[in-house]
PDB file of N, CA and C in Angstrom:
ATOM      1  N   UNK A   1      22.021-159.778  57.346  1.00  0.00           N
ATOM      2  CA  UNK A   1      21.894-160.138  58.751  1.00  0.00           C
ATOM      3  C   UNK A   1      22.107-161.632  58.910  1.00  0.00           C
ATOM      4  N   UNK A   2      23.045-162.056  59.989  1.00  0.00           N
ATOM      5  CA  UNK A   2      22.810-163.041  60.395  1.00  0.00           C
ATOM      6  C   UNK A   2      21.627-163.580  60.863  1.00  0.00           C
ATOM      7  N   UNK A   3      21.270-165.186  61.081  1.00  0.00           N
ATOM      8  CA  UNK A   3      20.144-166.113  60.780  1.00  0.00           C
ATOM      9  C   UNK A   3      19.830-165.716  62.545  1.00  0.00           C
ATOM     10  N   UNK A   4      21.008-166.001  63.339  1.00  0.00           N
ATOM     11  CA  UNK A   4      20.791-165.614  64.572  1.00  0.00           C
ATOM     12  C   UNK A   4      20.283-164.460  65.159  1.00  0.00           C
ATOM     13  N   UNK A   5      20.795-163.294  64.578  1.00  0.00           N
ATOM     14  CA  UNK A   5      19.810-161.884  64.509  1.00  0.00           C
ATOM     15  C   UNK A   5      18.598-161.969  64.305  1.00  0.00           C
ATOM     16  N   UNK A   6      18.394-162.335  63.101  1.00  0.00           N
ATOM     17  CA  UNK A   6      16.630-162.538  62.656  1.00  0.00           C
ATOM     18  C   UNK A   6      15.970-162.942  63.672  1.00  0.00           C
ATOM     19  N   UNK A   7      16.214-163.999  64.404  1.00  0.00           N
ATOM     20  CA  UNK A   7      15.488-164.595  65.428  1.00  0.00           C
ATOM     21  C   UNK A   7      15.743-164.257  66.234  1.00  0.00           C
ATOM     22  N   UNK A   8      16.026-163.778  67.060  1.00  0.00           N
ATOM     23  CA  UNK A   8      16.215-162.729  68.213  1.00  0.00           C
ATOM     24  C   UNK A   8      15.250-161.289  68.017  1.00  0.00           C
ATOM     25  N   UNK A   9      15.284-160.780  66.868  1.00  0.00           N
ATOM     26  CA  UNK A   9      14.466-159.814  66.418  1.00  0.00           C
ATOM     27  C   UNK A   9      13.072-160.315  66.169  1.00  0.00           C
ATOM     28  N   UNK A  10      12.815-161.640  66.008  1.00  0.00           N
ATOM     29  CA  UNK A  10      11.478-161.783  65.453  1.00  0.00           C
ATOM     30  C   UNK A  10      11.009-161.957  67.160  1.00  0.00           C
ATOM     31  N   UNK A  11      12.080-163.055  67.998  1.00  0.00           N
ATOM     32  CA  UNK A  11      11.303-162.751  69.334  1.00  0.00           C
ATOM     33  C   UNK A  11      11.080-161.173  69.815  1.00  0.00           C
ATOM     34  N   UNK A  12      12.209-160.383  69.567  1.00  0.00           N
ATOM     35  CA  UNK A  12      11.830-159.342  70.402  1.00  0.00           C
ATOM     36  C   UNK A  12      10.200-158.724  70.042  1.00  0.00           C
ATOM     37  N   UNK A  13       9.813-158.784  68.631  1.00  0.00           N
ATOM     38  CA  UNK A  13       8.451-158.577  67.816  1.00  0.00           C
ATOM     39  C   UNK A  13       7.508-158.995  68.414  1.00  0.00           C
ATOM     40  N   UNK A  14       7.696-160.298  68.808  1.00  0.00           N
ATOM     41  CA  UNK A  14       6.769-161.429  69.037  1.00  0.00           C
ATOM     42  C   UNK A  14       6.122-160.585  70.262  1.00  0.00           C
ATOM     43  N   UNK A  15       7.382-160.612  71.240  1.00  0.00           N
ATOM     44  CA  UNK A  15       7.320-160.087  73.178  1.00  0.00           C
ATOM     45  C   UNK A  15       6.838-158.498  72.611  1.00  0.00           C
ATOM     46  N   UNK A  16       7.001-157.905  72.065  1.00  0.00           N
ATOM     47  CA  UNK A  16       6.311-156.231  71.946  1.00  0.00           C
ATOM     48  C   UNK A  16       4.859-156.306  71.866  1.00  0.00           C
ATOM     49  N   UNK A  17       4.160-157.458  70.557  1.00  0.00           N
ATOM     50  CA  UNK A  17       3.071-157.375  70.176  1.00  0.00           C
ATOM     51  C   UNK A  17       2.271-157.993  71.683  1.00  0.00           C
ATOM     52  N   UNK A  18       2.656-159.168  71.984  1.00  0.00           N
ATOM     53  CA  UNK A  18       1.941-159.714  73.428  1.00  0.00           C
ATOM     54  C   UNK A  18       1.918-158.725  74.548  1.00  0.00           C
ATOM     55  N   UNK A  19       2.742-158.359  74.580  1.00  0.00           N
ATOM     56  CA  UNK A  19       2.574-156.701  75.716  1.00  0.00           C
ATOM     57  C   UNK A  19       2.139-155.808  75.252  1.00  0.00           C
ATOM     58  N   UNK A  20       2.241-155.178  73.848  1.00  0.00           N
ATOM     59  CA  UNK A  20       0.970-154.377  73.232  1.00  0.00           C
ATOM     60  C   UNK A  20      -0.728-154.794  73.663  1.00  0.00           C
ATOM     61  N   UNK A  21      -0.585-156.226  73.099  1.00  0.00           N
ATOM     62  CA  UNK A  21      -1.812-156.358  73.426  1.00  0.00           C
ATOM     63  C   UNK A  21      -2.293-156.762  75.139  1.00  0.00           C
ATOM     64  N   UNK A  22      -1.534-157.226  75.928  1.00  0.00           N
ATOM     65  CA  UNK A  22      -1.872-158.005  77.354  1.00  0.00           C
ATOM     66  C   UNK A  22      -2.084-156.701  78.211  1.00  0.00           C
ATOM     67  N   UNK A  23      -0.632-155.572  78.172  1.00  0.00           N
ATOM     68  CA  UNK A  23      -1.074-154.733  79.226  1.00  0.00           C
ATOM     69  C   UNK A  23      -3.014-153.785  79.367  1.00  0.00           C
ATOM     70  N   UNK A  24      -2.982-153.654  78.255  1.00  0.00           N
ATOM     71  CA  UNK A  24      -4.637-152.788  78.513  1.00  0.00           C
ATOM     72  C   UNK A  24      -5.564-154.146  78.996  1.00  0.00           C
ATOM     73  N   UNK A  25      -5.431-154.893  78.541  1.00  0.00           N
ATOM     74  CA  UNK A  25      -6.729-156.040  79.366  1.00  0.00           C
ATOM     75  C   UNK A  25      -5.987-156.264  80.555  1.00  0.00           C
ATOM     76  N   UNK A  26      -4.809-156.768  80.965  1.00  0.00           N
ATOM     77  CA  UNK A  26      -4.671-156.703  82.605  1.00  0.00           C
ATOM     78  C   UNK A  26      -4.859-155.404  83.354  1.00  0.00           C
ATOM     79  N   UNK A  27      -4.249-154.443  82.786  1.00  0.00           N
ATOM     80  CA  UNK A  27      -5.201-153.295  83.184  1.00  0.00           C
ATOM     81  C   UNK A  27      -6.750-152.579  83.816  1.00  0.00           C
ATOM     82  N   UNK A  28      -7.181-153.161  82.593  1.00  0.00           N
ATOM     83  CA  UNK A  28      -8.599-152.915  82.524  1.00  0.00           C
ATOM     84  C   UNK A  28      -9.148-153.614  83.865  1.00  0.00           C
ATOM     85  N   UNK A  29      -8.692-155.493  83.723  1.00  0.00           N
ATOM     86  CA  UNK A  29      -8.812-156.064  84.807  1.00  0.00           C
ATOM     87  C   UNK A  29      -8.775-155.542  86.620  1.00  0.00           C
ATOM     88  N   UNK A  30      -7.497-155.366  86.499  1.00  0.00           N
ATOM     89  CA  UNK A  30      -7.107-154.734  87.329  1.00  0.00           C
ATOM     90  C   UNK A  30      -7.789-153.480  87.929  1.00  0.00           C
ATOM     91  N   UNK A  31      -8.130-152.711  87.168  1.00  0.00           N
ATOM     92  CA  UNK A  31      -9.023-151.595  87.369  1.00  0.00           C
ATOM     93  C   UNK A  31     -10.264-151.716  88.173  1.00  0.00           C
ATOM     94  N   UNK A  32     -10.994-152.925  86.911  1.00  0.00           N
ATOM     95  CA  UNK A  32     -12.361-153.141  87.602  1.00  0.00           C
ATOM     96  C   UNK A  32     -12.308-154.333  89.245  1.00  0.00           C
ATOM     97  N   UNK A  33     -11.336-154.847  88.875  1.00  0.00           N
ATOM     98  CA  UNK A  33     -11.446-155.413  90.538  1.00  0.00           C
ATOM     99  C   UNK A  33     -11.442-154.428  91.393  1.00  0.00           C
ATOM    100  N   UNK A  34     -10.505-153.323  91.522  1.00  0.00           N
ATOM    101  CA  UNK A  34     -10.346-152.299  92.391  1.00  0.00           C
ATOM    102  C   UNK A  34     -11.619-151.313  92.767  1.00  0.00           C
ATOM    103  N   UNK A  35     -12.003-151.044  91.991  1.00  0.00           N
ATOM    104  CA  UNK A  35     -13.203-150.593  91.650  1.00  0.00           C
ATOM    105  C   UNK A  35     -14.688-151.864  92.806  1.00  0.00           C
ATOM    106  N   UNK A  36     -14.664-153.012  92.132  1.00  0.00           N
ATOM    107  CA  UNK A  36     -15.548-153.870  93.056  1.00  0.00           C
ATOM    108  C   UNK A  36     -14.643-154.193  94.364  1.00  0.00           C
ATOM    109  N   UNK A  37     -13.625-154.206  94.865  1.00  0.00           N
ATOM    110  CA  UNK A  37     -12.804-154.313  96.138  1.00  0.00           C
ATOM    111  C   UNK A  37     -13.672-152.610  97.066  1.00  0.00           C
ATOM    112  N   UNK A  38     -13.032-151.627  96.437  1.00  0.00           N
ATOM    113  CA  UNK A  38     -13.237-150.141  97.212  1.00  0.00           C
ATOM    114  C   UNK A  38     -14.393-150.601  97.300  1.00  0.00           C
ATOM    115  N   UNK A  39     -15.776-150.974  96.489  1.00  0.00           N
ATOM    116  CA  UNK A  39     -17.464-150.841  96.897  1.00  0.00           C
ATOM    117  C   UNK A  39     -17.787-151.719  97.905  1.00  0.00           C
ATOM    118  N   UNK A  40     -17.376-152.732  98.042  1.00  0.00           N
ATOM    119  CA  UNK A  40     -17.401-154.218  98.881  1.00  0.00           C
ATOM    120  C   UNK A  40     -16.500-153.547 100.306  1.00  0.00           C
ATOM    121  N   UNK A  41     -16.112-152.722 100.381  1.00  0.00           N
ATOM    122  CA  UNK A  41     -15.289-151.881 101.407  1.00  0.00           C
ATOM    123  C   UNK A  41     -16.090-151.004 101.895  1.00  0.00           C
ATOM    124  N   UNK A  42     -16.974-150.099 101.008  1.00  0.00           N
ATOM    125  CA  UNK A  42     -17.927-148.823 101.503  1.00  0.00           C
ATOM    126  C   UNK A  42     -19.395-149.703 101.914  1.00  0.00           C
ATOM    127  N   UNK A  43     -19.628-150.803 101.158  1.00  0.00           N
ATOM    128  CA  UNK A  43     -20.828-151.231 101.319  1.00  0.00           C
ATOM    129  C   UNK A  43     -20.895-151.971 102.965  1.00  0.00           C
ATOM    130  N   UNK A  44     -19.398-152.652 103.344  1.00  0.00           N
ATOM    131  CA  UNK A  44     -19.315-152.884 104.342  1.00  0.00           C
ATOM    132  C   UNK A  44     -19.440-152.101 105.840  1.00  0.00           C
ATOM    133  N   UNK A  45     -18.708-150.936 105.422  1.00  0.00           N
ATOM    134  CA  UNK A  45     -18.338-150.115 106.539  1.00  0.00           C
ATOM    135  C   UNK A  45     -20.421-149.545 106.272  1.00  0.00           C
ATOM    136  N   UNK A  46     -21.091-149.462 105.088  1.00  0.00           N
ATOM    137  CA  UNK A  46     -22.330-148.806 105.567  1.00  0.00           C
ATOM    138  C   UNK A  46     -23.184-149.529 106.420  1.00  0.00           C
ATOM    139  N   UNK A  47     -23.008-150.988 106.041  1.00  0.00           N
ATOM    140  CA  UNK A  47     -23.779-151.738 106.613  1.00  0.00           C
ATOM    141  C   UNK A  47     -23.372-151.998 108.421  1.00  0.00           C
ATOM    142  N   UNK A  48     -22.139-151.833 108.365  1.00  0.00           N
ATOM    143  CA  UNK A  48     -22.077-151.668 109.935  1.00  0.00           C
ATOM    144  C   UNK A  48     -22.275-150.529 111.520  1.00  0.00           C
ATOM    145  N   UNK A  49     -22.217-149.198 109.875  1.00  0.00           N
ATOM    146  CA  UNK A  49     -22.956-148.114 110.706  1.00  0.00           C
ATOM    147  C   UNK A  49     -24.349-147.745 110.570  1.00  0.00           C
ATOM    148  N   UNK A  50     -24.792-149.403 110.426  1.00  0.00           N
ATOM    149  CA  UNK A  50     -26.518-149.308 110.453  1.00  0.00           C
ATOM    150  C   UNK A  50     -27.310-148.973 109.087  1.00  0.00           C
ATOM    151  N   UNK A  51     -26.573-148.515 107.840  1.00  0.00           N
ATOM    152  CA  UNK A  51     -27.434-147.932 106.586  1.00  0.00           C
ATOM    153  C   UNK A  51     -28.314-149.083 106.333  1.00  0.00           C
ATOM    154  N   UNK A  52     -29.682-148.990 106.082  1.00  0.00           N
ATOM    155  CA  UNK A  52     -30.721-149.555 105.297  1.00  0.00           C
ATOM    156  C   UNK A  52     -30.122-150.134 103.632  1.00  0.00           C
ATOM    157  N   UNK A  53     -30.686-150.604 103.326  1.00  0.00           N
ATOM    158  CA  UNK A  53     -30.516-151.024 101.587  1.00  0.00           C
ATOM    159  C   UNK A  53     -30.614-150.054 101.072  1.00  0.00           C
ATOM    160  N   UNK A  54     -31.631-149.767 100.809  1.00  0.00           N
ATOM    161  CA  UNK A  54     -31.746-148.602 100.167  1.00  0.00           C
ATOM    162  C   UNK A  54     -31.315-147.391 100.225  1.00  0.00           C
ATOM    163  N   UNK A  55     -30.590-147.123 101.253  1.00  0.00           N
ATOM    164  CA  UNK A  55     -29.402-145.580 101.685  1.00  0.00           C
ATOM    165  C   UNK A  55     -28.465-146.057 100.518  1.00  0.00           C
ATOM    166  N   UNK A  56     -28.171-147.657 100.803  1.00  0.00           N
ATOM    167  CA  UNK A  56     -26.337-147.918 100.286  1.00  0.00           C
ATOM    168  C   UNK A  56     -26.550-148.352  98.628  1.00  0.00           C
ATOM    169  N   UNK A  57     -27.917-148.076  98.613  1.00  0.00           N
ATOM    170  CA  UNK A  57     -27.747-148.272  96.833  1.00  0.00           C
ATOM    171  C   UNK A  57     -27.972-147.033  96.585  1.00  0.00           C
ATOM    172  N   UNK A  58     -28.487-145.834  97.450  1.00  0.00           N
ATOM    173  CA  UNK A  58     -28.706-144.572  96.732  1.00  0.00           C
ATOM    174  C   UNK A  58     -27.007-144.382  96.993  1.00  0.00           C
ATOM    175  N   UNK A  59     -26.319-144.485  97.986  1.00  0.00           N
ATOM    176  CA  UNK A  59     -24.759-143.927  97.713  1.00  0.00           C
ATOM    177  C   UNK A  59     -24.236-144.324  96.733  1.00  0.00           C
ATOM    178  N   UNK A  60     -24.338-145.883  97.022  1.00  0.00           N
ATOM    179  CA  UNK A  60     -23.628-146.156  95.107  1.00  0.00           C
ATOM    180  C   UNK A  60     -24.081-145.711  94.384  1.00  0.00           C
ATOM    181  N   UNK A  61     -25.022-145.187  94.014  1.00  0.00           N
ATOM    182  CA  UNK A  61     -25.567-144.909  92.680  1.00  0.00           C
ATOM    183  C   UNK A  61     -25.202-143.221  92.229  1.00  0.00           C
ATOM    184  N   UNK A  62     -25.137-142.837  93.459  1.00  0.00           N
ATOM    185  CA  UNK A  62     -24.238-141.244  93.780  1.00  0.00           C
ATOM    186  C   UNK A  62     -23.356-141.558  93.508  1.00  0.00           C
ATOM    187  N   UNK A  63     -22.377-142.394  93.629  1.00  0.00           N
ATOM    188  CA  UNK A  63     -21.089-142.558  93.482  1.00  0.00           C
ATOM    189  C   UNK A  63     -20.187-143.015  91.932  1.00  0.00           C
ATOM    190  N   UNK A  64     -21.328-143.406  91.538  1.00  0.00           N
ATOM    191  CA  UNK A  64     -21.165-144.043  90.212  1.00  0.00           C
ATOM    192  C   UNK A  64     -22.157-142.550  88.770  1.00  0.00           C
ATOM    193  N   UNK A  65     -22.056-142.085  89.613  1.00  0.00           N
ATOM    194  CA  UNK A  65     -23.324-140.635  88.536  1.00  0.00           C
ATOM    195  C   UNK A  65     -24.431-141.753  88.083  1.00  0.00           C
ATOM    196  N   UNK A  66     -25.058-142.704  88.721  1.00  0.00           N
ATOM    197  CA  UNK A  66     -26.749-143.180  87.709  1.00  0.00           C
ATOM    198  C   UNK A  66     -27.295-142.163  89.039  1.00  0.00           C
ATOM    199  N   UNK A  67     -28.174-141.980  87.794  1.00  0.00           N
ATOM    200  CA  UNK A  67     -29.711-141.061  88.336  1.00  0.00           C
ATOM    201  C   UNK A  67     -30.794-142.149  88.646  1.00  0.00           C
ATOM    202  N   UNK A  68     -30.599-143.300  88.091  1.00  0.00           N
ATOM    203  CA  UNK A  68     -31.148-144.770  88.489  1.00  0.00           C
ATOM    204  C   UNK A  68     -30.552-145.699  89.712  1.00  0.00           C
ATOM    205  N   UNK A  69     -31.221-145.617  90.471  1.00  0.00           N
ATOM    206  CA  UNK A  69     -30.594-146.707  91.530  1.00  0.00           C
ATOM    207  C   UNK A  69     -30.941-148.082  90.974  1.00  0.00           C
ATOM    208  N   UNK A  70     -31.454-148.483  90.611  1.00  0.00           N
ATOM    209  CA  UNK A  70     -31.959-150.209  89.676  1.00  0.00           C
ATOM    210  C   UNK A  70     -30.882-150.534  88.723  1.00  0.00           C
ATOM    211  N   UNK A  71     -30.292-149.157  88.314  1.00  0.00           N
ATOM    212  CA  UNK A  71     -29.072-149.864  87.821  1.00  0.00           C
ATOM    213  C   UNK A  71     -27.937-149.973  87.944  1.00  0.00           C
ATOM    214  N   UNK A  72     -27.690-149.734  89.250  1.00  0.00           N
ATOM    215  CA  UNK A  72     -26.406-150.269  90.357  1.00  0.00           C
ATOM    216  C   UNK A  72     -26.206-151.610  89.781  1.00  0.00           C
ATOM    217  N   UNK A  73     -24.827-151.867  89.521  1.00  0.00           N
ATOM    218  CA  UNK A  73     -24.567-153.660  89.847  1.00  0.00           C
ATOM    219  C   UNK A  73     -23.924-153.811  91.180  1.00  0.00           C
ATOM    220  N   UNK A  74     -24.898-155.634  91.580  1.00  0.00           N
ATOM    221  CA  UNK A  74     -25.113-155.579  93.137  1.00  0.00           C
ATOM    222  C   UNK A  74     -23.949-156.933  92.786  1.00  0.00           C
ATOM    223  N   UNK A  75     -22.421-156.164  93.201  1.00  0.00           N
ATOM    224  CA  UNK A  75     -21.807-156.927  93.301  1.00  0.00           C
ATOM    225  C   UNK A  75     -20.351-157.764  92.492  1.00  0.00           C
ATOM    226  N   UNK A  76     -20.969-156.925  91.661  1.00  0.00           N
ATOM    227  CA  UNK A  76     -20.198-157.465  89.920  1.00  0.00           C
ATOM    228  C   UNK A  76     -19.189-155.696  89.856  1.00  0.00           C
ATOM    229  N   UNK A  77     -18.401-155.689  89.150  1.00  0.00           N
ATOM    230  CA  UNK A  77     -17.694-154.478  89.097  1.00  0.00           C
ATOM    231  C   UNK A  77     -18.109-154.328  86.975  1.00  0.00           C
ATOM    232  N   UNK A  78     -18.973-154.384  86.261  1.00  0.00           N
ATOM    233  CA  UNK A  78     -19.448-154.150  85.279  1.00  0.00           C
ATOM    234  C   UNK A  78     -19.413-153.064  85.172  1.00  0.00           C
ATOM    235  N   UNK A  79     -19.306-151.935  85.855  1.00  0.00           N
ATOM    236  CA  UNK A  79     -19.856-150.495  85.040  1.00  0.00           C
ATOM    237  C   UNK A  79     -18.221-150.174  85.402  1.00  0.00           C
ATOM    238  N   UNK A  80     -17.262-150.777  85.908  1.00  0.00           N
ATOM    239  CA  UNK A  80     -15.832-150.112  86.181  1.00  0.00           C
ATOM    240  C   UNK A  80     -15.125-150.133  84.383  1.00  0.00           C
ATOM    241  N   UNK A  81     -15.654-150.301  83.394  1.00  0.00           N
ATOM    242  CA  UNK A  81     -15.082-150.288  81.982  1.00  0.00           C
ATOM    243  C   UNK A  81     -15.289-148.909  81.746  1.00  0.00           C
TER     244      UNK A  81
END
């Protein structure tokens, strides 16, 4: 092989492994914002048709399967992993 091949091939290596590894964490990212965007959306619309605190943490907490409402996160998208 030419010297010029090699290096062209080692970039193409290089660009596979960085997108091997980048797409699942922007992903993931991506995910969990969406995830805290939609709740910050339901929490809004509850709070304007009057829900109490405690209604809109028992929905999230319905919404998310905890049988615990205390362990809702108020705000953070943490349980979207």
């Amino acid at each position: 092989m030419e010297g010029q091949q090699i290096f062209y091939l080692c970039c193409i290596g290089v660009a596979a492994v960085v997108a091997f590894v980048a797409i699942p964490i922007l992903s993931h990212y991506w995910y969990a914002h969406r995830i805290a965007e939609q709740n910050a959306v339901l929490k809004q619309q509850m709070i304007e048709r009057g829900f109490t605190a405690d209604e809109i943490v028992r929905v999230i907490a319905a919404g998310t399967g905890d049988s615990d409402p205390s362990s809702v996160s108020h705000g953070t998208a943490a349980r979207a992993g």
